[in-house]
C-alpha atoms as a PDB file:
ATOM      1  CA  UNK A   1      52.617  18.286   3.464  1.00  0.00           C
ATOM      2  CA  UNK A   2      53.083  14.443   2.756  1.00  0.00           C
ATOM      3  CA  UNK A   3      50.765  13.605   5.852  1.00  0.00           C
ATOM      4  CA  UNK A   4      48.278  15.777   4.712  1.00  0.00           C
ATOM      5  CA  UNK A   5      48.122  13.938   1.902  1.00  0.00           C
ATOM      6  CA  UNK A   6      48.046  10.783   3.445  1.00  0.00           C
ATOM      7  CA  UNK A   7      45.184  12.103   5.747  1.00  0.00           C
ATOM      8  CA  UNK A   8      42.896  13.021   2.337  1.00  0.00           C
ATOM      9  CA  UNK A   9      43.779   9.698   0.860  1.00  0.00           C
ATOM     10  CA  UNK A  10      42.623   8.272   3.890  1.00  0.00           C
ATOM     11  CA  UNK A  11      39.662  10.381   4.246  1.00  0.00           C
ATOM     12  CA  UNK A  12      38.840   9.799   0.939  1.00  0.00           C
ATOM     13  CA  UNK A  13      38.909   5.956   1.142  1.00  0.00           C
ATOM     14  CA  UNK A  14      36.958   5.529   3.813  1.00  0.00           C
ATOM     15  CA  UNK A  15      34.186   7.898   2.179  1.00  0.00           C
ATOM     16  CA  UNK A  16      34.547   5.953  -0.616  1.00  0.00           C
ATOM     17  CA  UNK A  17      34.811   2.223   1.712  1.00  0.00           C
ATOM     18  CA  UNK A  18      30.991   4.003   3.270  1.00  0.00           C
ATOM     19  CA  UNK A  19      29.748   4.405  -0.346  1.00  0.00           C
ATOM     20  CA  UNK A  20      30.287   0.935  -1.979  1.00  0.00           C
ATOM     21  CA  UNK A  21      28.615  -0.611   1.331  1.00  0.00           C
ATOM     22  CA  UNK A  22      25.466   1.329   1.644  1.00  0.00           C
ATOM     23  CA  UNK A  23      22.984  -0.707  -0.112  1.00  0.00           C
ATOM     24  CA  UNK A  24      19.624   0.695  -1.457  1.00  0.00           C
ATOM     25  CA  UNK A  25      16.872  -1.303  -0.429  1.00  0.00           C
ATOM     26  CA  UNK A  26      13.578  -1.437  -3.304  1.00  0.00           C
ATOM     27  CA  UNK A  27      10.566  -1.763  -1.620  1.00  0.00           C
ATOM     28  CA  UNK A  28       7.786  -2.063  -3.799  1.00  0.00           C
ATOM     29  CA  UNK A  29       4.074  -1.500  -1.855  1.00  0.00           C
ATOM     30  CA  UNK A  30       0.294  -0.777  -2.062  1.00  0.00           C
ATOM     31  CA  UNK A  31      -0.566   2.499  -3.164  1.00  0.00           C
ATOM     32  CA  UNK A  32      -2.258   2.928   0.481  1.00  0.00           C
ATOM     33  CA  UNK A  33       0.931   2.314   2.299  1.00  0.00           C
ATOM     34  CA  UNK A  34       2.437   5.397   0.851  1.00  0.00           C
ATOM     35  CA  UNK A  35       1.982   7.792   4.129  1.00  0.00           C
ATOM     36  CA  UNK A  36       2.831   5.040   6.787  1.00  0.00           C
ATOM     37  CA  UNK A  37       5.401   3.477   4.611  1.00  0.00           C
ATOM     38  CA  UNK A  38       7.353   6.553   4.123  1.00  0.00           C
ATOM     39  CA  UNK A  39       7.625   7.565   7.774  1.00  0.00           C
ATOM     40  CA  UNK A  40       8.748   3.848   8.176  1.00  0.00           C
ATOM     41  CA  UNK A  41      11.304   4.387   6.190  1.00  0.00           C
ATOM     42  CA  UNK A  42      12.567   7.566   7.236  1.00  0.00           C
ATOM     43  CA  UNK A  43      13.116   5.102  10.978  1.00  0.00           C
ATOM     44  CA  UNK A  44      14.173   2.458   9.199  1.00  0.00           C
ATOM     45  CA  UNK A  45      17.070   4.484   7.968  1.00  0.00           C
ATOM     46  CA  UNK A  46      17.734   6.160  11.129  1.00  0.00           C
ATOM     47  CA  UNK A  47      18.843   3.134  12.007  1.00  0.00           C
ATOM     48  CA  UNK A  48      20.954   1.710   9.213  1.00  0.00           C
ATOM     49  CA  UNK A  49      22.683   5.487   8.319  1.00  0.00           C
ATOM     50  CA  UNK A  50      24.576   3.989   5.663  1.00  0.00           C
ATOM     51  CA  UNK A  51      21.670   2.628   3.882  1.00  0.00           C
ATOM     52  CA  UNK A  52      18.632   3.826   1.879  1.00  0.00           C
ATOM     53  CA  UNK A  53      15.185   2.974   1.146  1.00  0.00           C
ATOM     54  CA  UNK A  54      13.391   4.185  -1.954  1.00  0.00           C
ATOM     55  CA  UNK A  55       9.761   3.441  -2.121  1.00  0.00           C
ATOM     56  CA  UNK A  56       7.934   2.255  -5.187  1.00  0.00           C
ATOM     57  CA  UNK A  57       4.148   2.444  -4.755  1.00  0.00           C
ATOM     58  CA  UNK A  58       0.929   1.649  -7.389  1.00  0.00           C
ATOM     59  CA  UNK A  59      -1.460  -0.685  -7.313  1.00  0.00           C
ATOM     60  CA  UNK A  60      -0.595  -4.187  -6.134  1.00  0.00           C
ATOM     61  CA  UNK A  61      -1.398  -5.435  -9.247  1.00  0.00           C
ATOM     62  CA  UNK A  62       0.621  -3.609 -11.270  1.00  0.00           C
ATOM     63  CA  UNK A  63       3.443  -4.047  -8.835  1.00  0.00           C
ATOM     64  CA  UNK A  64       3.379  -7.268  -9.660  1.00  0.00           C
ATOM     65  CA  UNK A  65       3.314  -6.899 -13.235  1.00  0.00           C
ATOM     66  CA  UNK A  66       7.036  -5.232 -12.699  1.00  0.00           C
ATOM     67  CA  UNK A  67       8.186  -7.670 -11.458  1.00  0.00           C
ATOM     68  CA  UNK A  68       7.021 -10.336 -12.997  1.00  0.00           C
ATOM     69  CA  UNK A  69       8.920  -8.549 -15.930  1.00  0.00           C
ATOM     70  CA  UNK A  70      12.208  -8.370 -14.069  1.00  0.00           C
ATOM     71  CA  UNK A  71      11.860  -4.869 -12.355  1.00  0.00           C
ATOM     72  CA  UNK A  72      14.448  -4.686  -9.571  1.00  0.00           C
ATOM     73  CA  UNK A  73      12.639  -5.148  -6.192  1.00  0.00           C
ATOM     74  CA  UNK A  74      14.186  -6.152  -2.362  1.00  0.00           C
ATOM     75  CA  UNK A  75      10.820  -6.271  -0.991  1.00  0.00           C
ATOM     76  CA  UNK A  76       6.789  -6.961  -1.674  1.00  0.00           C
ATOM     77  CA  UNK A  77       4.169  -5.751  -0.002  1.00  0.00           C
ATOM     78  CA  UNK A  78       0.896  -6.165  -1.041  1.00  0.00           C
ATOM     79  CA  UNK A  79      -2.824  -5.209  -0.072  1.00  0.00           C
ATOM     80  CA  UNK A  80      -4.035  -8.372  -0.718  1.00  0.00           C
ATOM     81  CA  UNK A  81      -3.635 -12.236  -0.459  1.00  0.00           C
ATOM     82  CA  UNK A  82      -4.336 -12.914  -4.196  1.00  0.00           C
ATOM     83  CA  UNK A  83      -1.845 -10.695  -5.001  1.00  0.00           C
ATOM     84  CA  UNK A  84       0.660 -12.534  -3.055  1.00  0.00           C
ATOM     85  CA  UNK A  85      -0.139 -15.787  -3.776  1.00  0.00           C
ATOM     86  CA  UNK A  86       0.397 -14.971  -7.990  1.00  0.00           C
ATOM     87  CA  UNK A  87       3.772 -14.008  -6.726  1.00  0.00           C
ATOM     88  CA  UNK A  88       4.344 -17.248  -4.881  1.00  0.00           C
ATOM     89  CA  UNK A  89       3.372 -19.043  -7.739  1.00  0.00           C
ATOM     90  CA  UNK A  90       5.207 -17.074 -10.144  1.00  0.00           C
ATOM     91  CA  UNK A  91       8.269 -18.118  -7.814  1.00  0.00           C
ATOM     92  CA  UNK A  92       9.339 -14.500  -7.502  1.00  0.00           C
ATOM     93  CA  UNK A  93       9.219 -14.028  -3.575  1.00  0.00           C
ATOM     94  CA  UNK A  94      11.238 -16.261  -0.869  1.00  0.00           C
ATOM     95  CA  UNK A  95      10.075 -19.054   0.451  1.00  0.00           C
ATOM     96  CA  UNK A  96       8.575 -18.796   4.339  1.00  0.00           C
ATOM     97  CA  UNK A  97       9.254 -14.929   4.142  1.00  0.00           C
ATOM     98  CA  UNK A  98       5.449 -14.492   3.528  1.00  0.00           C
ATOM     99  CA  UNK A  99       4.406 -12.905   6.582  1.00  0.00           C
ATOM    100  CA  UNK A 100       1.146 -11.091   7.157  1.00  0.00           C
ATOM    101  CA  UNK A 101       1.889  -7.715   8.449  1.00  0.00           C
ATOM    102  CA  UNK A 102      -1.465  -5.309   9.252  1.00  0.00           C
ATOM    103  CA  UNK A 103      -5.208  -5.027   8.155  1.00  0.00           C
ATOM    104  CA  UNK A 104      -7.452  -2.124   7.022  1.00  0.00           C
ATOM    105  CA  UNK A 105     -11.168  -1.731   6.165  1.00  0.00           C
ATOM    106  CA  UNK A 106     -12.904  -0.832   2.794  1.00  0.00           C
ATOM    107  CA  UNK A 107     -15.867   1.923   3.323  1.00  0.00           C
ATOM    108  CA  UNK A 108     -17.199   4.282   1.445  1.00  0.00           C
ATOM    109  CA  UNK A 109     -16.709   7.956   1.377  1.00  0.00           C
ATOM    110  CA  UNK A 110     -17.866  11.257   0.168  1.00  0.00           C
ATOM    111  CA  UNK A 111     -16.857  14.782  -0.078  1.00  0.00           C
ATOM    112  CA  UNK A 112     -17.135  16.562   3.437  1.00  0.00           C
ATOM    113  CA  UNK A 113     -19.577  19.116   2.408  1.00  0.00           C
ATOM    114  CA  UNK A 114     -21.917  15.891   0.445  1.00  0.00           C
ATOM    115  CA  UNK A 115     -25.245  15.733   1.877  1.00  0.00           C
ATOM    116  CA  UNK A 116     -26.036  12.221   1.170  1.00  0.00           C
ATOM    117  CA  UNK A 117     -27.855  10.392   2.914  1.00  0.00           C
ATOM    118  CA  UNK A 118     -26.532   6.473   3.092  1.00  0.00           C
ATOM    119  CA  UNK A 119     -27.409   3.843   5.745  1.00  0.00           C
ATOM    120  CA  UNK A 120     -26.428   0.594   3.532  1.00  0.00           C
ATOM    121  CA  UNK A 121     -25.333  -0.822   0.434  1.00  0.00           C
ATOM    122  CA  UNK A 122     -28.811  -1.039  -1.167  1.00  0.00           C
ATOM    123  CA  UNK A 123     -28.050   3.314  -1.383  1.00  0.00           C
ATOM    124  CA  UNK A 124     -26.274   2.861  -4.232  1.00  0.00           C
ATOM    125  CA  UNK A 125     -29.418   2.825  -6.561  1.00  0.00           C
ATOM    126  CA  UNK A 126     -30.215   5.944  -5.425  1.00  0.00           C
ATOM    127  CA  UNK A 127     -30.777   8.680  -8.514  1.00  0.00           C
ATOM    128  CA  UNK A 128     -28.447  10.993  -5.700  1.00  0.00           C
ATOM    129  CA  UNK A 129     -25.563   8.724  -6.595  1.00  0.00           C
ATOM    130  CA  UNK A 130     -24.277   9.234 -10.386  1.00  0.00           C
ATOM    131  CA  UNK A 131     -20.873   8.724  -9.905  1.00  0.00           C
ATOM    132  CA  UNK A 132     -18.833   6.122  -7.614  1.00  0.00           C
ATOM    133  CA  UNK A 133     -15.049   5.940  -7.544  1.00  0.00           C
ATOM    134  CA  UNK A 134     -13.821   2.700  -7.841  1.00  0.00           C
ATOM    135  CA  UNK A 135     -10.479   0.615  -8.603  1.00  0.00           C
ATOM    136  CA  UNK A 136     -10.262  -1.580 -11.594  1.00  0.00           C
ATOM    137  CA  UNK A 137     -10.463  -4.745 -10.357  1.00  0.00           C
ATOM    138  CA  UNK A 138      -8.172  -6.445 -12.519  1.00  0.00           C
ATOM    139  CA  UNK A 139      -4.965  -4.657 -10.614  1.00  0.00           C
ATOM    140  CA  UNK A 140      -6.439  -2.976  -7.611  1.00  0.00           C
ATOM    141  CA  UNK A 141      -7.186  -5.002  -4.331  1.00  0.00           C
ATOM    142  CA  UNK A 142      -9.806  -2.087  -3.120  1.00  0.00           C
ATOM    143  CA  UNK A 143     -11.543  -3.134  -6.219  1.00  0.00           C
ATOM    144  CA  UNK A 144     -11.459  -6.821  -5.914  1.00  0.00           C
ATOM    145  CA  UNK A 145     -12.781  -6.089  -1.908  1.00  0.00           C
ATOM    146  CA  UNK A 146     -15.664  -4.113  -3.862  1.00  0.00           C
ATOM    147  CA  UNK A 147     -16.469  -6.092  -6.694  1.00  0.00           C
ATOM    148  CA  UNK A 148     -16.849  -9.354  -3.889  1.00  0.00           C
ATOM    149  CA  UNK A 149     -19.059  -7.125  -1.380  1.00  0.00           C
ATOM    150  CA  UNK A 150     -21.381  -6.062  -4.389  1.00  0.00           C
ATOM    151  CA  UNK A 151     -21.538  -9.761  -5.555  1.00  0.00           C
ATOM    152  CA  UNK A 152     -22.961 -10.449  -2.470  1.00  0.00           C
ATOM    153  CA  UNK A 153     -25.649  -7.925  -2.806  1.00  0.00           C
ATOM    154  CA  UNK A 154     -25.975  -8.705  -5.998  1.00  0.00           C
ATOM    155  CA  UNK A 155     -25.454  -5.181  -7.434  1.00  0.00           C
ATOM    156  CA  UNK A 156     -22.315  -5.338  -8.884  1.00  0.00           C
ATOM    157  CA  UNK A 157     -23.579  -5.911 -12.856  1.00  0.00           C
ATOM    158  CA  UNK A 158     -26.490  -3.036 -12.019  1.00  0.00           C
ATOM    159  CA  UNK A 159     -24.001  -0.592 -10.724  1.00  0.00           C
ATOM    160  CA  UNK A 160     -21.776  -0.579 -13.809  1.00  0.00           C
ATOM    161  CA  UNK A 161     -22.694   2.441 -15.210  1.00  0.00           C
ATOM    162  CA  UNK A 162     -21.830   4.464 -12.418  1.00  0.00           C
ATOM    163  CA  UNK A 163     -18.714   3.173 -12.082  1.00  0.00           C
ATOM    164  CA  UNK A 164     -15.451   5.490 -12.421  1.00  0.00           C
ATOM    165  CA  UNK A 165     -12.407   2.963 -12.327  1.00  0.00           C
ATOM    166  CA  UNK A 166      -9.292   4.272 -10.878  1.00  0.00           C
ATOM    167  CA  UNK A 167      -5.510   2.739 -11.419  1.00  0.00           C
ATOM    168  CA  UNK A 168      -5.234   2.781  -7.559  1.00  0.00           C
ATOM    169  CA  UNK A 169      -7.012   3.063  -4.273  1.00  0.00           C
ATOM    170  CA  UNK A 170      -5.380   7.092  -3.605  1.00  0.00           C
ATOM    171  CA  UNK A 171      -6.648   7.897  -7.031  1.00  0.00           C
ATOM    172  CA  UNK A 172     -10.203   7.119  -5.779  1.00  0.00           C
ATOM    173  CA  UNK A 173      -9.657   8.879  -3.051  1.00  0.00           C
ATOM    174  CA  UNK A 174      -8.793  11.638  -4.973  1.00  0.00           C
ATOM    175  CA  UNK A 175     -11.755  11.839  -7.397  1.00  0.00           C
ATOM    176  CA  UNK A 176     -13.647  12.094  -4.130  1.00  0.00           C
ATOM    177  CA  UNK A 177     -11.850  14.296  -2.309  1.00  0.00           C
ATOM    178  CA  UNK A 178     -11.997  17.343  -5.667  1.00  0.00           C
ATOM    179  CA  UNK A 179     -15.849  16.432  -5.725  1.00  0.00           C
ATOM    180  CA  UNK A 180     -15.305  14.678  -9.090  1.00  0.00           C
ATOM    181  CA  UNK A 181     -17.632  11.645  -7.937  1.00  0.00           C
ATOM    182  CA  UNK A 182     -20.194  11.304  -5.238  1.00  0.00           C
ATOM    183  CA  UNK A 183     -18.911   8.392  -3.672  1.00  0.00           C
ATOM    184  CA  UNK A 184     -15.940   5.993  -3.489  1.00  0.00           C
ATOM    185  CA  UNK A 185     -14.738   3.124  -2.211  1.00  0.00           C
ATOM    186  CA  UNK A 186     -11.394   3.215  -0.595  1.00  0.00           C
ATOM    187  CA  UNK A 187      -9.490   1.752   3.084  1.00  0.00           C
ATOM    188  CA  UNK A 188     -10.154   3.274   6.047  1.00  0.00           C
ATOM    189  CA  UNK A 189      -6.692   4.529   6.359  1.00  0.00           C
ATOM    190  CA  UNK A 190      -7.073   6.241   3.131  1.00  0.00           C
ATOM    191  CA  UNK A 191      -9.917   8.185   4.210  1.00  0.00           C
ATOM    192  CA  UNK A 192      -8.081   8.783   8.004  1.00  0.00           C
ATOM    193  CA  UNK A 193      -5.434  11.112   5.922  1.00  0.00           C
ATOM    194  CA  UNK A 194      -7.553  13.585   4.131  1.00  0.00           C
ATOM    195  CA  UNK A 195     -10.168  14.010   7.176  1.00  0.00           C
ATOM    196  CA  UNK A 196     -10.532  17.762   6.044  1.00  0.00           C
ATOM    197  CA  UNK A 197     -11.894  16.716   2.764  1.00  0.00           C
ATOM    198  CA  UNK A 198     -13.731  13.241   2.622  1.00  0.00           C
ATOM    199  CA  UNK A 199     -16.025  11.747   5.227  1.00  0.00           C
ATOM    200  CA  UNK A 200     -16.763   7.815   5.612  1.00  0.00           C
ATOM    201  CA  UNK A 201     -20.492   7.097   4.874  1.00  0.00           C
ATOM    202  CA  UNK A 202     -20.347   3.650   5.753  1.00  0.00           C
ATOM    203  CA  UNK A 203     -17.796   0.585   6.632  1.00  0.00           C
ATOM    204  CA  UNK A 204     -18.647  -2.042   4.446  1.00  0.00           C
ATOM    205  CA  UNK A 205     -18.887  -5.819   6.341  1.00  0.00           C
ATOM    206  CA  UNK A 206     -16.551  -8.029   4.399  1.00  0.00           C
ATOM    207  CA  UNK A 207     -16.089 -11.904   3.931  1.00  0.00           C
ATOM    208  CA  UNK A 208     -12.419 -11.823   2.983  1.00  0.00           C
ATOM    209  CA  UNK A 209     -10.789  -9.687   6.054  1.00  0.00           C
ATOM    210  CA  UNK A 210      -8.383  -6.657   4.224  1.00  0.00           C
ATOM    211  CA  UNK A 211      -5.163  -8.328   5.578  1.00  0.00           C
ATOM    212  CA  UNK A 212      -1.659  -6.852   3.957  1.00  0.00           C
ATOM    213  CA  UNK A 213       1.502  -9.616   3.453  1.00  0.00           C
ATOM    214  CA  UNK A 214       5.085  -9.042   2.593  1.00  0.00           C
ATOM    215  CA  UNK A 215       7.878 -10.482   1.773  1.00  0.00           C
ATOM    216  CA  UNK A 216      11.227 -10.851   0.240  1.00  0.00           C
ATOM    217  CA  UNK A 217      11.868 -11.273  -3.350  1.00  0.00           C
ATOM    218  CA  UNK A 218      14.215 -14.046  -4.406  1.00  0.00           C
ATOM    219  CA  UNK A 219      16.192 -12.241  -7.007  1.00  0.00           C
ATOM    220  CA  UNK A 220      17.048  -9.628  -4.333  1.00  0.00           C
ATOM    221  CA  UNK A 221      20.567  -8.812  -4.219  1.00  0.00           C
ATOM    222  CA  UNK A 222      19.984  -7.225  -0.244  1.00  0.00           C
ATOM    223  CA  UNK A 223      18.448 -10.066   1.695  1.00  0.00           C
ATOM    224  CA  UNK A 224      19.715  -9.385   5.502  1.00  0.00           C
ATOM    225  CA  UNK A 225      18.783  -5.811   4.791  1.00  0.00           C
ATOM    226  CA  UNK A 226      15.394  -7.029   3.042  1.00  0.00           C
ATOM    227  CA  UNK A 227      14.777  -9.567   6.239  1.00  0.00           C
ATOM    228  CA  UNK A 228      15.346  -6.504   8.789  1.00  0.00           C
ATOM    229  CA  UNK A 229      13.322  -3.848   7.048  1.00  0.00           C
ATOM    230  CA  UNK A 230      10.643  -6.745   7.164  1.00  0.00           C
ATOM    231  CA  UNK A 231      11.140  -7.199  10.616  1.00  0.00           C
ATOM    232  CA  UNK A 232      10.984  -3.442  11.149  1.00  0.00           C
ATOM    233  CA  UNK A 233       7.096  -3.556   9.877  1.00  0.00           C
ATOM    234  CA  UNK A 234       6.993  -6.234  12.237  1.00  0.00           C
ATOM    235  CA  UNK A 235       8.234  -4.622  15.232  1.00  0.00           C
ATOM    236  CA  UNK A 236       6.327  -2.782  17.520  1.00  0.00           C
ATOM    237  CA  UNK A 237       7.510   0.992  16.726  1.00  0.00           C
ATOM    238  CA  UNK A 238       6.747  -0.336  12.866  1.00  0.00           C
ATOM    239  CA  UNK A 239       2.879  -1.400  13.866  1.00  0.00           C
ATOM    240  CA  UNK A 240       2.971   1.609  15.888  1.00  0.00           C
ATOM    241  CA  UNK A 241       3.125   3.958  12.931  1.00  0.00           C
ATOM    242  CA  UNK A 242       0.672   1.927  11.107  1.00  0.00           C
ATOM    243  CA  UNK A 243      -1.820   2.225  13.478  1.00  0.00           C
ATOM    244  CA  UNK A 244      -0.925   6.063  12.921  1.00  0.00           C
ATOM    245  CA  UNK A 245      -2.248   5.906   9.755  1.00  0.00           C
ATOM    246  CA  UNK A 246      -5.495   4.476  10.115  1.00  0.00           C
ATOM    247  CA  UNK A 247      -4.449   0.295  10.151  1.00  0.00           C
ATOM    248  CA  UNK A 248      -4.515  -2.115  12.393  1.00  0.00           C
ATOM    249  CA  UNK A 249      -2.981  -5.068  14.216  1.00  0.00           C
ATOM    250  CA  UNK A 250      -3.669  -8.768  12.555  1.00  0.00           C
ATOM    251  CA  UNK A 251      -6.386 -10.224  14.521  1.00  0.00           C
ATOM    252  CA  UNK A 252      -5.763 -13.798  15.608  1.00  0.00           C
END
């Protein structure tokens, strides 16, 4: 009877030994890493059993926003340069952990059953086009990439009416996809995941290239786990799965 209790208190030690060293790992990421990221994860995990990754995902912008207020993050990935660089110079991510990790496109879709007709930008003054999906630019990357390729065109101001602005790229996406606008401007990897229901009209040329960085926050209390997970996106089973999803490998 006395080594059976001795086995429980055992058992029960080492349970509880397993508990106080499993970390949680935050990783806080673009709103159109959410599908990719997730099955990343789930890998990830596979192979660190003890530990667990939970996913925070919005708008890069607002990401940062958390943070910059003291929300609790391991790990930063953003859609965007700009994005990273406030957090650089906010002094909130490590030093030399910056690491650009995949790219994407911006283009513009429609509902699959739309029959638009679109062969450029210059479209968008079309009387056929009343609505257009768009991130705020103040927070959402997709948005910035829009605002800049509109600049160009010099359409941007003219458009403005038409203009529904979204807190993230998947909630342009979704406006599109229930047939609430007639077009939007999302990644190419958003529009690869609801196939069935959007359609890309057109891939829009871009002067800044939609790269993605990430890296390690300094107030992180899990850095080797932080620096692995990182390394993980790196890998190539993690660019594997992004290219899954509809991204794609840096190019040099």
């Amino acid at each position: 009877m006395v080594n059976k209790k001795i086995t429980a208190a055992i058992f029960c030690l080492s349970i509880s030994c397993l508990t106080a060293n499993a970390d949680e790992l935050i990783v806080s990421a673009a709103a159109s890493l959410n599908n990719a990221f997730n099955e990343i994860g789930q890998k990830f995990e596979a192979t660190h059993p003890n530990d667990k990754v939970l996913f925070n995902f919005a708008a890069s912008g607002t990401l940062l926003q958390q943070m910059a207020k003291g929300a609790p993050v391991d790990v930063f990935a953003s859609a965007d340069q700009e994005t990273m660089n406030q957090a650089e110079q906010k002094k909130l991510i490590v030093d030399n952990s910056r690491k650009n990790f995949t790219q994407n496109t911006l283009v513009i879709i429609a509902p699959t059953q739309s029959t638009l007709s679109f062969n450029g930008l210059t479209d968008l003054d079309s009387e056929a086009i009343k609505r257009i999906a768009v991130g705020n630019p103040a927070s959402v990357p997709a948005g910035r990439y829009t605002q800049e390729a509109l600049e160009q065109t010099k359409q941007w101001q003219a458009l403005q009416s038409k203009y529904i602005y979204t807190q993230n790229v998947r909630q342009a996406l979704d406006y599109v996809a229930r047939q609430e606008v007639d077009i939007g401007f999302v990644y190419g990897s958003d529009a690869a995941i609801m196939k069935d229901k959007v359609k890309v009209l057109f891939t829009i040329p871009l002067k800044t290239p939609v790269t993605y960085p990430i890296a390690q926050l300094k107030d992180s209390k899990h850095s080797q786990l932080a620096n692995e997970f990182i390394d993980f996106i790196l890998s190539k089973e993690g660019q594997q799965i992004l290219d899954n999803y509809g991204f794609s490998t840096i190019k040099p």
